[in-house]
C-alpha atoms as a PDB file:
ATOM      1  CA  UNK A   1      25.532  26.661  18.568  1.00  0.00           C
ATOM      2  CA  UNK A   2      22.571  25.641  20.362  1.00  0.00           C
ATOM      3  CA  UNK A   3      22.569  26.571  24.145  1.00  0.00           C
ATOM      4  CA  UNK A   4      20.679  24.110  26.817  1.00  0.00           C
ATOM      5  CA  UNK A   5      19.787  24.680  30.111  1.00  0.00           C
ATOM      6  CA  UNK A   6      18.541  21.978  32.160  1.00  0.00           C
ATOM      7  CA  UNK A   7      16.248  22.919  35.492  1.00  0.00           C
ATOM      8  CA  UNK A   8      16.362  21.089  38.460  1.00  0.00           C
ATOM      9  CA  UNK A   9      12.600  19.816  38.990  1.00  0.00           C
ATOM     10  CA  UNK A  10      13.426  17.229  41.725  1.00  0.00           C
ATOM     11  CA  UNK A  11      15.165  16.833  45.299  1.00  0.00           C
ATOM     12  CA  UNK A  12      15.724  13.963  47.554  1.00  0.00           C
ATOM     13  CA  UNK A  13      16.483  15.215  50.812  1.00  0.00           C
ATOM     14  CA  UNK A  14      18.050  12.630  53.716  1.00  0.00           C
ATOM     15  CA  UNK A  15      19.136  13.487  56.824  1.00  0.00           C
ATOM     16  CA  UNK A  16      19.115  12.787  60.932  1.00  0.00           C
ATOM     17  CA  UNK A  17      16.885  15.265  63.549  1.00  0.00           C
ATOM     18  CA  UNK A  18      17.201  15.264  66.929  1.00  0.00           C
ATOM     19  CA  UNK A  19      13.393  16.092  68.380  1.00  0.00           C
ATOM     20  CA  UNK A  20      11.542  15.640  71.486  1.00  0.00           C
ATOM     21  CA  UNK A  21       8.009  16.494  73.158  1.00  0.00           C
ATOM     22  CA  UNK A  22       5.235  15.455  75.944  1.00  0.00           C
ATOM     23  CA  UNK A  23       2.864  12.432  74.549  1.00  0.00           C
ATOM     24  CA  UNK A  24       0.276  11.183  76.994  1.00  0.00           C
ATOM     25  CA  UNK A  25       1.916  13.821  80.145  1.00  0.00           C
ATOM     26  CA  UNK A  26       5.385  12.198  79.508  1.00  0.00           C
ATOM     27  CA  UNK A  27       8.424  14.009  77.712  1.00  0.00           C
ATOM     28  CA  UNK A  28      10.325  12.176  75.317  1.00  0.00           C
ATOM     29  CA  UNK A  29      12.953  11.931  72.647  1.00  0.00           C
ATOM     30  CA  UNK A  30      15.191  10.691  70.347  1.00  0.00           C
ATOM     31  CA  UNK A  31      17.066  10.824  66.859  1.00  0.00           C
ATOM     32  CA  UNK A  32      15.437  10.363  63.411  1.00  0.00           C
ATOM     33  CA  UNK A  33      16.333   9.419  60.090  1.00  0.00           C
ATOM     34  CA  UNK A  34      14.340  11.324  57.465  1.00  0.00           C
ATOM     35  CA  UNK A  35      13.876  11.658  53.387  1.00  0.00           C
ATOM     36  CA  UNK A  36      11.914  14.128  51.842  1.00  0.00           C
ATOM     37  CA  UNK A  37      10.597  14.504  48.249  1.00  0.00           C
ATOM     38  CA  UNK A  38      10.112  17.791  46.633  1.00  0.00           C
ATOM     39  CA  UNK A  39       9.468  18.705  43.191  1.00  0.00           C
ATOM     40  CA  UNK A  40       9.010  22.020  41.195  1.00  0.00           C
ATOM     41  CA  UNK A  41       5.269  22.580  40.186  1.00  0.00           C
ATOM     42  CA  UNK A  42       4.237  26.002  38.746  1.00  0.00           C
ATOM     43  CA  UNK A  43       7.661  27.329  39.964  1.00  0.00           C
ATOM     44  CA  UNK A  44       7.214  26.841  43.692  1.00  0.00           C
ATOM     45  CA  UNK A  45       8.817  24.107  45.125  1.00  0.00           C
ATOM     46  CA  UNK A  46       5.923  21.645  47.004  1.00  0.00           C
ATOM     47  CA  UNK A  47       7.090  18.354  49.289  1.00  0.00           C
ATOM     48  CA  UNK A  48       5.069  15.110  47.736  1.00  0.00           C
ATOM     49  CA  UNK A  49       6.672  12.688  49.841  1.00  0.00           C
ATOM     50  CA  UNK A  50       7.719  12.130  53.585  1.00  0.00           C
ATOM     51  CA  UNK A  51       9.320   9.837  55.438  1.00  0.00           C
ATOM     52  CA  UNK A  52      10.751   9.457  59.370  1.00  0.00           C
ATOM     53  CA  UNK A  53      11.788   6.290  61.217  1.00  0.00           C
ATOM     54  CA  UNK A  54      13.020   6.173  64.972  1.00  0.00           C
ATOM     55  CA  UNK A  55      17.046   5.493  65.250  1.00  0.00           C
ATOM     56  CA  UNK A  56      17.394   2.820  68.009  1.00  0.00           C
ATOM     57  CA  UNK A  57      19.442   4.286  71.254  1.00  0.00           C
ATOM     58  CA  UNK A  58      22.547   3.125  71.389  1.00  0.00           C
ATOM     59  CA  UNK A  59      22.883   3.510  67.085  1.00  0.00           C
END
């Protein structure tokens, strides 16, 4: 019998953040949707690929 094993060398990651901060003297903040990339390379895992858009209030 032959025995595999496969490796996970890829992740999609999606999710909402909540964040806020001072831009310009002025606080703000809001929700985000967000999908990261990652893949295995040399047996660390590195993020190739980001991605955040604003969620309108009210959403």
């Amino acid at each position: 019998m032959t025995r595999f094993v496969e490796r996970i060398r890829r992740a999609v990651v999606t999710g909402i953040s909540v964040q806020s901060g001072i831009s310009n003297g002025q606080p703000w903040q809001g929700r985000f949707r967000f999908t990261r990339i990652w893949v295995m390379r040399s047996g660390a895992w590195v993020m190739v690929s980001s991605h955040s858009l604003r969620i309108a209030e009210g959403k």
